[in-house]
Protein backbone atom coordinates (compact mmCIF):
# COMPACT_ATOMS: atom_id res chain seq x y z
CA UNK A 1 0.00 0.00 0.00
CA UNK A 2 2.92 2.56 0.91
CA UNK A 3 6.11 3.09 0.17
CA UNK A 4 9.41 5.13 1.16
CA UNK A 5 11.02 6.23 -2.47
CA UNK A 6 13.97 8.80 -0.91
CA UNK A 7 14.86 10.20 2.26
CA UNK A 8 16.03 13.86 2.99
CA UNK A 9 19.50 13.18 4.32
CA UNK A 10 18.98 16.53 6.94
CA UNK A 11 15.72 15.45 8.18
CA UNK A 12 13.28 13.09 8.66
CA UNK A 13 11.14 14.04 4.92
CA UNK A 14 10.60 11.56 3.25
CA UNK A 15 8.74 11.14 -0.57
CA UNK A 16 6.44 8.08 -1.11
CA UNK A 17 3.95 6.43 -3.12
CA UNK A 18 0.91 5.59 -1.76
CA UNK A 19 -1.18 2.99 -3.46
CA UNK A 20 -4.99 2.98 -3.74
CA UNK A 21 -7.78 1.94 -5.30
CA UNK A 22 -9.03 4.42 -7.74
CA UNK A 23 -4.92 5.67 -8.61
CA UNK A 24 -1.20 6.31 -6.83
CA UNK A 25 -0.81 9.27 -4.66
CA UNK A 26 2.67 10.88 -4.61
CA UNK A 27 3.63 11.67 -0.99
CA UNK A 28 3.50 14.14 0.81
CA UNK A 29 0.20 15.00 -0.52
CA UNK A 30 -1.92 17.25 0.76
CA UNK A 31 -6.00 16.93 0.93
CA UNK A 32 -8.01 19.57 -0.82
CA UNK A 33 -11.40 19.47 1.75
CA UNK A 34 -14.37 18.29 0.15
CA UNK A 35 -16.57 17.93 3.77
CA UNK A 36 -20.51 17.59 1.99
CA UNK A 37 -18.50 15.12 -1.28
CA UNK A 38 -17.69 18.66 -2.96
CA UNK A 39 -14.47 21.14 -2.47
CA UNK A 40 -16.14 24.46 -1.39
CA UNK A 41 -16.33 26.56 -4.94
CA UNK A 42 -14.36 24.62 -7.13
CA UNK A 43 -15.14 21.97 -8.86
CA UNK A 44 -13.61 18.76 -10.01
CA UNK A 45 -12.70 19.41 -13.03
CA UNK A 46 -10.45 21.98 -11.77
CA UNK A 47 -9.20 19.99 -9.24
CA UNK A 48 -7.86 17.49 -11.95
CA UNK A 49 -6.47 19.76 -13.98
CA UNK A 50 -4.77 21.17 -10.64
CA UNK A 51 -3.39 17.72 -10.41
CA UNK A 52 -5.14 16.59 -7.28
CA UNK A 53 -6.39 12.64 -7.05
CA UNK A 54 -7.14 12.62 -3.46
CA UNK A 55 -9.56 14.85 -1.38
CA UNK A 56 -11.21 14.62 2.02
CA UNK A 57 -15.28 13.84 2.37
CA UNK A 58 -16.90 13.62 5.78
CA UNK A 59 -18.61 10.83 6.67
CA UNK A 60 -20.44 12.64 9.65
CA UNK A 61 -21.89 15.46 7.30
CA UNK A 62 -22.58 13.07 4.09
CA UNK A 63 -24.43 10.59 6.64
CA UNK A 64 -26.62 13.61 7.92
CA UNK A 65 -27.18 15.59 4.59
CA UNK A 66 -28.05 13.48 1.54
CA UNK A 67 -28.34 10.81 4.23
CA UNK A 68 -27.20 7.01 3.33
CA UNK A 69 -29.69 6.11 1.55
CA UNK A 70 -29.25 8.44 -0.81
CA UNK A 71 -25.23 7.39 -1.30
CA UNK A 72 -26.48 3.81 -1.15
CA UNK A 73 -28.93 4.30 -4.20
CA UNK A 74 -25.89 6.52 -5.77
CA UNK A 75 -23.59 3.48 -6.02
CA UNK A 76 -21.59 5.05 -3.51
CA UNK A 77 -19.48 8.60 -3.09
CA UNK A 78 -17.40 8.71 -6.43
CA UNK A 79 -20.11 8.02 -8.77
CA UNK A 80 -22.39 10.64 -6.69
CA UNK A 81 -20.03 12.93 -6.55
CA UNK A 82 -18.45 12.07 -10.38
CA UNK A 83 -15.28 11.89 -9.02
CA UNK A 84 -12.93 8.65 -10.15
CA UNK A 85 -10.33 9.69 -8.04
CA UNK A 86 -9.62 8.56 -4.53
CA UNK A 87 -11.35 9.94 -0.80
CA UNK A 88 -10.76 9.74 2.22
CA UNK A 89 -13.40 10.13 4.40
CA UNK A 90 -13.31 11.51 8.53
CA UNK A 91 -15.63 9.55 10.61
CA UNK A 92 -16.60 12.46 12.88
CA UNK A 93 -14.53 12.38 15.66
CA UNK A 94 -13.46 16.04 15.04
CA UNK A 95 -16.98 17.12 14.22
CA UNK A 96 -18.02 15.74 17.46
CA UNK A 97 -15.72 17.83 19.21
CA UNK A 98 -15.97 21.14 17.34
CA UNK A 99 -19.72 20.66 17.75
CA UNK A 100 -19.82 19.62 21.37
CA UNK A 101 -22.77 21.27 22.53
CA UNK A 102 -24.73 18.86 20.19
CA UNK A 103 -23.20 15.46 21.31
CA UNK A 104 -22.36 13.10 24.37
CA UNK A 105 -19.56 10.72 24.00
CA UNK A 106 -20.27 7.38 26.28
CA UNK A 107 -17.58 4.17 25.68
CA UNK A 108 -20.54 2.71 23.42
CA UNK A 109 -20.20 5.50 21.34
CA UNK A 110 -21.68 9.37 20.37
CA UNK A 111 -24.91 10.34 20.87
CA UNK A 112 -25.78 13.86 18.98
CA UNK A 113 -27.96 15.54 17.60
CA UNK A 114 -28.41 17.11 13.58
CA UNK A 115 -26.99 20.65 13.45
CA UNK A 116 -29.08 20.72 10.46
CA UNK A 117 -32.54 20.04 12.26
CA UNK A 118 -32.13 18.44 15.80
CA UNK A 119 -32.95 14.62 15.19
CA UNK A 120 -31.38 12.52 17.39
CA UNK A 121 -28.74 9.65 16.46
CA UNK A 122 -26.33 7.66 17.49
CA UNK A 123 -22.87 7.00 16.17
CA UNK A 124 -20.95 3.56 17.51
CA UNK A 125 -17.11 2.80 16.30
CA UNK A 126 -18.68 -0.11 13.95
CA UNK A 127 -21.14 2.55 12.59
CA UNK A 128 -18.68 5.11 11.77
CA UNK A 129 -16.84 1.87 9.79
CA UNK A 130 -19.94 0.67 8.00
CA UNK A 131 -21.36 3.86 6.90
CA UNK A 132 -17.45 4.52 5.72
CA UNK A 133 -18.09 1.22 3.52
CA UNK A 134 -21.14 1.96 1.88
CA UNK A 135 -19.53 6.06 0.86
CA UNK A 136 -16.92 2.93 -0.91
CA UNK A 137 -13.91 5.65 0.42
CA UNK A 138 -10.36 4.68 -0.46
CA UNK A 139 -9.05 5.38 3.10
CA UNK A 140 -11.37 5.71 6.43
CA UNK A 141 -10.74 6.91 9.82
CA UNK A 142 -11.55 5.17 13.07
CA UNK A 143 -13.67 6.76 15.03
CA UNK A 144 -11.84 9.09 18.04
CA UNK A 145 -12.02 11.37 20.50
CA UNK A 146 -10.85 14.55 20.01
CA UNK A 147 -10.24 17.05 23.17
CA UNK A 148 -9.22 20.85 23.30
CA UNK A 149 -6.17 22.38 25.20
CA UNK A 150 -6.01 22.72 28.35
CA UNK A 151 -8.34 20.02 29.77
CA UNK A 152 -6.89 17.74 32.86
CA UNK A 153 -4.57 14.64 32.99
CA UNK A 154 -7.77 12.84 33.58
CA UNK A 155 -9.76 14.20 30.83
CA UNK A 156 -6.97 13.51 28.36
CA UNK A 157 -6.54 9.89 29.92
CA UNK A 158 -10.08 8.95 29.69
CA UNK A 159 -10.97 10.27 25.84
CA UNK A 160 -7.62 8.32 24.95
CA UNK A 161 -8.55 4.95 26.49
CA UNK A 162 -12.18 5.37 24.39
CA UNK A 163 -9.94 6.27 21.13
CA UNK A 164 -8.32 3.13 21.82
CA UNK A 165 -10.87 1.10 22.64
CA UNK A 166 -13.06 2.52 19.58
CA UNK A 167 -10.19 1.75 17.70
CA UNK A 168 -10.06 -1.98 18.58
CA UNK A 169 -13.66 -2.14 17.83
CA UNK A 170 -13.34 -0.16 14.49
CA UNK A 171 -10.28 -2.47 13.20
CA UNK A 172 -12.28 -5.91 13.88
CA UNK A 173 -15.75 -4.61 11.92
CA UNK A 174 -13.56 -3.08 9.43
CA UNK A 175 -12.03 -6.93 9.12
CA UNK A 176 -15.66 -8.31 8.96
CA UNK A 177 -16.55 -6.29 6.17
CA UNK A 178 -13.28 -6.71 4.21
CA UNK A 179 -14.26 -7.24 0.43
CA UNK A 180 -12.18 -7.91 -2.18
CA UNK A 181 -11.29 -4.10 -2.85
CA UNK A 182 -11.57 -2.78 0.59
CA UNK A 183 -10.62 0.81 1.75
CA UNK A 184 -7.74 1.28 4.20
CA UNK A 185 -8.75 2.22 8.13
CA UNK A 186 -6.48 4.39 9.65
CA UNK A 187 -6.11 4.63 13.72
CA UNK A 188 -5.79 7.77 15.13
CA UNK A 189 -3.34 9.01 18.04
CA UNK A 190 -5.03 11.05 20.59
CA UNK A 191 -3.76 12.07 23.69
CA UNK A 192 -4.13 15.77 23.98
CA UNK A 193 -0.76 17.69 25.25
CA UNK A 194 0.58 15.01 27.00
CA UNK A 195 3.40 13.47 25.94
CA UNK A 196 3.08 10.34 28.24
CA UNK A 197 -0.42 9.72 26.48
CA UNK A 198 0.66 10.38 23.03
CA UNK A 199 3.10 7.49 23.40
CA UNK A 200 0.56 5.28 25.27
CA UNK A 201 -1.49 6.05 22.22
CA UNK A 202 0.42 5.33 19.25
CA UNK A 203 1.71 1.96 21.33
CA UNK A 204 -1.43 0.80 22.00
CA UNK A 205 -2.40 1.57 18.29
CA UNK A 206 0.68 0.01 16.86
CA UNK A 207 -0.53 -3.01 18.87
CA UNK A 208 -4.33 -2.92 17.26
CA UNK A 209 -2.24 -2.85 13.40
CA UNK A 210 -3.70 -0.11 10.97
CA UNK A 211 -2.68 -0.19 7.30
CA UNK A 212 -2.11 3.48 8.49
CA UNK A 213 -1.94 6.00 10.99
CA UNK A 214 -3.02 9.65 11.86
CA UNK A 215 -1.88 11.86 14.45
CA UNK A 216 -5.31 14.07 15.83
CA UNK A 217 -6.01 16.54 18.22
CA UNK A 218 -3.27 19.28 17.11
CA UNK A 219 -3.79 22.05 15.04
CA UNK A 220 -7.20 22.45 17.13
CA UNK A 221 -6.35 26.27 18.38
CA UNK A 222 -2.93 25.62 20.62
CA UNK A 223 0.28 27.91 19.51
CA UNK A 224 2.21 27.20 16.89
CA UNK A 225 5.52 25.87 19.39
CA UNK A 226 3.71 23.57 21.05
CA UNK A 227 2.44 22.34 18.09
CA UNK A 228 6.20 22.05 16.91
CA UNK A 229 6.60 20.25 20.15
CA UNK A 230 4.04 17.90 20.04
CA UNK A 231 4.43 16.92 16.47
CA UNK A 232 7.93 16.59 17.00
CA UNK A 233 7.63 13.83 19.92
CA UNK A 234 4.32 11.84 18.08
CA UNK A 235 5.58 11.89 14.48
CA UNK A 236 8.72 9.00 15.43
CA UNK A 237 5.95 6.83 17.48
CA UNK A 238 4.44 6.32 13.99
CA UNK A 239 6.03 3.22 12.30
CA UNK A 240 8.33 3.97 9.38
CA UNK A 241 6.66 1.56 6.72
CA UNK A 242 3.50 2.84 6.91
CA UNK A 243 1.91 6.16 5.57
CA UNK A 244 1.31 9.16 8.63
CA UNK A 245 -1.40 11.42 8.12
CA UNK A 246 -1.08 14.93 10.24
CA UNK A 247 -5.19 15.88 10.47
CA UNK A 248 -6.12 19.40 10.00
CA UNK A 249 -2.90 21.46 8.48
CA UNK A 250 -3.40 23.85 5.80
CA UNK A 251 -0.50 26.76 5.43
CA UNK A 252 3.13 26.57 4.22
CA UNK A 253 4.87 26.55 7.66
CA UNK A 254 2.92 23.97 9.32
CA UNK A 255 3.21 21.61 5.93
CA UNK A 256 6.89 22.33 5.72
CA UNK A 257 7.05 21.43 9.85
CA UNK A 258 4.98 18.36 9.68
CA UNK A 259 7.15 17.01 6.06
CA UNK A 260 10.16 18.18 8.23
CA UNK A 261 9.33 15.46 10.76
CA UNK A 262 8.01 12.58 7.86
CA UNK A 263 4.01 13.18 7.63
CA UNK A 264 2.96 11.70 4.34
CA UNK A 265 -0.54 13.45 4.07
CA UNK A 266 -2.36 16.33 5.58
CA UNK A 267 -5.49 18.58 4.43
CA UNK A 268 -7.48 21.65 6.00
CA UNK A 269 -10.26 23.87 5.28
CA UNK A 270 -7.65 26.93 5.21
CA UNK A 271 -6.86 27.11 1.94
CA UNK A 272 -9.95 27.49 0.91
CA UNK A 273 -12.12 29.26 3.42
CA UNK A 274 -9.74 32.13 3.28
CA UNK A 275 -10.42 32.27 -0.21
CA UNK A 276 -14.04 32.81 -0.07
CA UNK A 277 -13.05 35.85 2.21
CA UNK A 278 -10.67 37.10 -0.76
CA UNK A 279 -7.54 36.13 0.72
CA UNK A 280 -4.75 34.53 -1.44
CA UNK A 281 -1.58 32.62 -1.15
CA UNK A 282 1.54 33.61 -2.75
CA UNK A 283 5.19 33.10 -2.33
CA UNK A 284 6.10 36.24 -0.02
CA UNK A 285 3.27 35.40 2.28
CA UNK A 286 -0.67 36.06 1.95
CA UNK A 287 -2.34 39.29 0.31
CA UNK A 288 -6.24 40.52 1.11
CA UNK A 289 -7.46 41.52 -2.55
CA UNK A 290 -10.22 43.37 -1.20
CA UNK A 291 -8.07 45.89 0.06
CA UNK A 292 -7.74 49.60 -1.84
CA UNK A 293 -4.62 49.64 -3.00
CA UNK A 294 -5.55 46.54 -5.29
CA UNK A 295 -8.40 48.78 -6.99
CA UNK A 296 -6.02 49.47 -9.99
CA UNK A 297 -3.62 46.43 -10.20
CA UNK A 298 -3.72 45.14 -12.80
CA UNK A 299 -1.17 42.09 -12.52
CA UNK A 300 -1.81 38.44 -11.43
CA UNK A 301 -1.63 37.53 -7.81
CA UNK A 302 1.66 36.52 -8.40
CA UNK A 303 4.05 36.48 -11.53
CA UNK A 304 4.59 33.12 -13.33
CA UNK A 305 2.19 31.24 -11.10
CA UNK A 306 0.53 29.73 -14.21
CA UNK A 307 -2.73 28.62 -12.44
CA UNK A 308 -6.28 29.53 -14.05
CA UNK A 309 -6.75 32.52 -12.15
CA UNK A 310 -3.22 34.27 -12.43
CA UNK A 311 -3.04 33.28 -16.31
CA UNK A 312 -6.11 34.88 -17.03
CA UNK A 313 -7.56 37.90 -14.44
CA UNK A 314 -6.08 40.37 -12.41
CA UNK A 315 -5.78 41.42 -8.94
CA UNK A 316 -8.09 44.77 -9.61
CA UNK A 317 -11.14 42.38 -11.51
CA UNK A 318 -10.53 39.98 -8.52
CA UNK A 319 -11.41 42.73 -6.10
CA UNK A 320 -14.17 43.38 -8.23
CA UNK A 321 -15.59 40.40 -8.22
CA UNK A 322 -15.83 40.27 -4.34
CA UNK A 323 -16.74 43.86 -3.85
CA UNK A 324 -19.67 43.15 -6.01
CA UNK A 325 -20.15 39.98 -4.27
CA UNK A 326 -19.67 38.00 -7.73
CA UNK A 327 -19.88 34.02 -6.78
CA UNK A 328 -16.66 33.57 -9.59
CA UNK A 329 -14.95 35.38 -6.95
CA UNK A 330 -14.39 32.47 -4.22
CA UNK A 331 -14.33 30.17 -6.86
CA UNK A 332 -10.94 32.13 -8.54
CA UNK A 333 -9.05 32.44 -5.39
CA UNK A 334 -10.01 29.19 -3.75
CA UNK A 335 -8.35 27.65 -7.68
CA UNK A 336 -5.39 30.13 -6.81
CA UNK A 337 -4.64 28.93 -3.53
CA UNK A 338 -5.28 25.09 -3.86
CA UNK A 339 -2.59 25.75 -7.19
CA UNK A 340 -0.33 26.96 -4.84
CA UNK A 341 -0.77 24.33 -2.08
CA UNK A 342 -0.39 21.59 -5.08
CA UNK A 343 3.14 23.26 -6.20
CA UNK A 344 4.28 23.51 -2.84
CA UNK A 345 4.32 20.50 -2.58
CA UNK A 346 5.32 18.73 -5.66
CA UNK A 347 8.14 21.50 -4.68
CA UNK A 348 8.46 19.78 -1.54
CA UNK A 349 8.74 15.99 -3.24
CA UNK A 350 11.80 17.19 -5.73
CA UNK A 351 13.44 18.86 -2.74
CA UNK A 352 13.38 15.64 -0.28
CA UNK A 353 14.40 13.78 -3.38
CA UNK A 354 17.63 15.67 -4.21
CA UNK A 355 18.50 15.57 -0.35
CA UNK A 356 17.82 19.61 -0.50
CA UNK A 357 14.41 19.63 2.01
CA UNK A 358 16.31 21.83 4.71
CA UNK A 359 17.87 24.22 2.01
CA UNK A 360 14.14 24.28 0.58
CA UNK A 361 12.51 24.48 3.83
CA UNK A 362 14.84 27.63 4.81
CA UNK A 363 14.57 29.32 1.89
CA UNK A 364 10.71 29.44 1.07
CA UNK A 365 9.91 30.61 4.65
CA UNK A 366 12.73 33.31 4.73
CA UNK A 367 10.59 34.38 1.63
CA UNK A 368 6.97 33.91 2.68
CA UNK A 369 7.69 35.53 5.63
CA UNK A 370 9.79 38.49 4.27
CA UNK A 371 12.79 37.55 6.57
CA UNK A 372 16.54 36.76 5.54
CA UNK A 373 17.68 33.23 4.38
């Protein structure tokens, strides 16, 4: 399913190919969003020519809203959604958390209500895995517990020991239901800002056997160092032979920290939710097109980008487009910004593979953030 191709000599970057069902991913890869089995704005025929061939659905939100019967009738996500590329699909565990006030997490499971009309349902480990198999999703995600920062030892202990448990339970349906071309499960590492749990976690997980693994519960609101701190203990947990997926990164300096420490995959909303507020990506750092001094600019968003946007419209027609609240607005940046993300990356690939990632790594940010090399 996954393999290491080259190694950055300076770090711990590595470049991969990871092998599913509906085509090869090059890692690292990064996610393009697609929560409700669509990318905010853009759609997939844009994403293809971007290069993408994996995005992120939500099995949470797609069991709510068309509801499973309507994916079942479908013949499953990629033929509702006409996309023949491959998905992974979150079970939940994140919305569950950012949208507490509607759920109550017992060890049998989640029970929540719709924050589309307030039914009632309930969401076990083995449901999370079989309504994963009927979406027909390339990878799936166990269900977990995510916490915030700055909840107790206690807190932290108890949502891990459910994560794990959840993930035992997940792992065996997900065996039951193995077909002939199955999608891969993926166990999560919890364990909230405690390093003693995040080890208990990934052992425990590395114990259970995923054909992959995911490290949750950062990127959820904590500063940026002890992001960098946490990432940088979990990441070497992970085992080296099988593909790491960072959940919930989005912008240049946390990809280039989490490939830095040999994260295969990652995705976010970022990328493109700033872009439906007119905010764009470019190499020496992010620019707000809606602001004044764009009213008569007439050049791309940035030189020699090359993507649809910047090789055909200008920085003065994008701020017209949002100042007259023009939908081809969002959908021009949020192509823009996804173009960038993809070429970032592929930048990223040739860089571990010449043994240049640090150099790279050094050299972009200096850049981006308008500071010396």
């Amino acid at each position: 399913m996954f393999a290491v191709q080259h190694r950055d000599p300076g770090s711990a970057a590595r470049r991969g190919l990871l092998s599913l069902y509906h085509g090869d991913v090059h890692t690292p890869a990064f996610m393009p969003v697609g929560t409700n089995g669509t990318v905010k704005a853009v759609p997939h025929t844009m994403l293809e020519e971007i290069g993408f061939n994996l995005i992120l659905g939500n099995a949470y939100h797609l069991y709510l809203r068309p509801g499973m019967d309507v994916i079942r009738q479908a013949g499953g996500i990629h033929r509702f959604a006409n996309w023949n590329h491959n998905i992974l699909t979150d079970s939940g565990g994140y919305q569950i958390f950012s949208l507490a006030s509607f759920g109550k997490i017992t060890e049998e499971g989640v029970r929540f209500r719709s924050h589309i009309d307030g039914s009632a349902h309930f969401l076990s480990p083995e449901d999370a895995v079989d309504v994963q198999a009927e979406l027909g999703s390339d990878v799936r995600m166990c269900l977990d517990v995510c916490t915030p920062p700055e909840i107790s030892y206690n807190e932290a202990l108890k949502a891990s020991n459910i994560t794990t448990a959840w993930a035992l339970r997940s792992r065996k349906r997900w065996k039951e239901k193995e077909s002939p071309l199955p999608g891969a499960l993926f166990g999560i590492v919890q364990g909230n800002f405690f390093k003693e749990l995040r080890k208990r976690s990934a052992d425990e997980l590395m114990e259970i056997e995923f054909p992959g693994y995911a490290i949750g519960g950062l990127s959820v609101g904590e500063p940026f160092p002890l992001f960098c701190e946490l990432l940088h203990f979990t990441a070497p947990l992970l085992p080296e032979d099988k593909p790491r997926y960072l959940m919930g990164i989005g912008t240049p300096e946390y990809i280039l920290e989490a490939v830095e420490m040999g994260i295969d995959i990652f995705d976010c909303v970022f990328p493109t939710r700033i872009a439906r507020n007119g905010t764009v990506f470019t190499s020496r750092g992010t620019i707000a097109l809606k602001w004044e001094k764009h009213r008569l600019d007439f050049t791309p968003i940035e030189e020699g980008c090359g993507c649809y946007t910047c090789s055909r419209y200008s920085k003065a027609y994008l701020r017209h487009l949002f100042k007259a609240r023009e939908i081809l607005g969002p959908v021009l940046t949020s192509c823009h910004n996804l173009s960038f993300l993809f070429r970032l990356v592929r930048d990223i690939r040739e860089a571990v593979s010449s043994g240049t990632f640090t150099a790279f790594k050094k050299q972009f940010l200096a850049a981006y953030n308008g500071t010396q090399a």
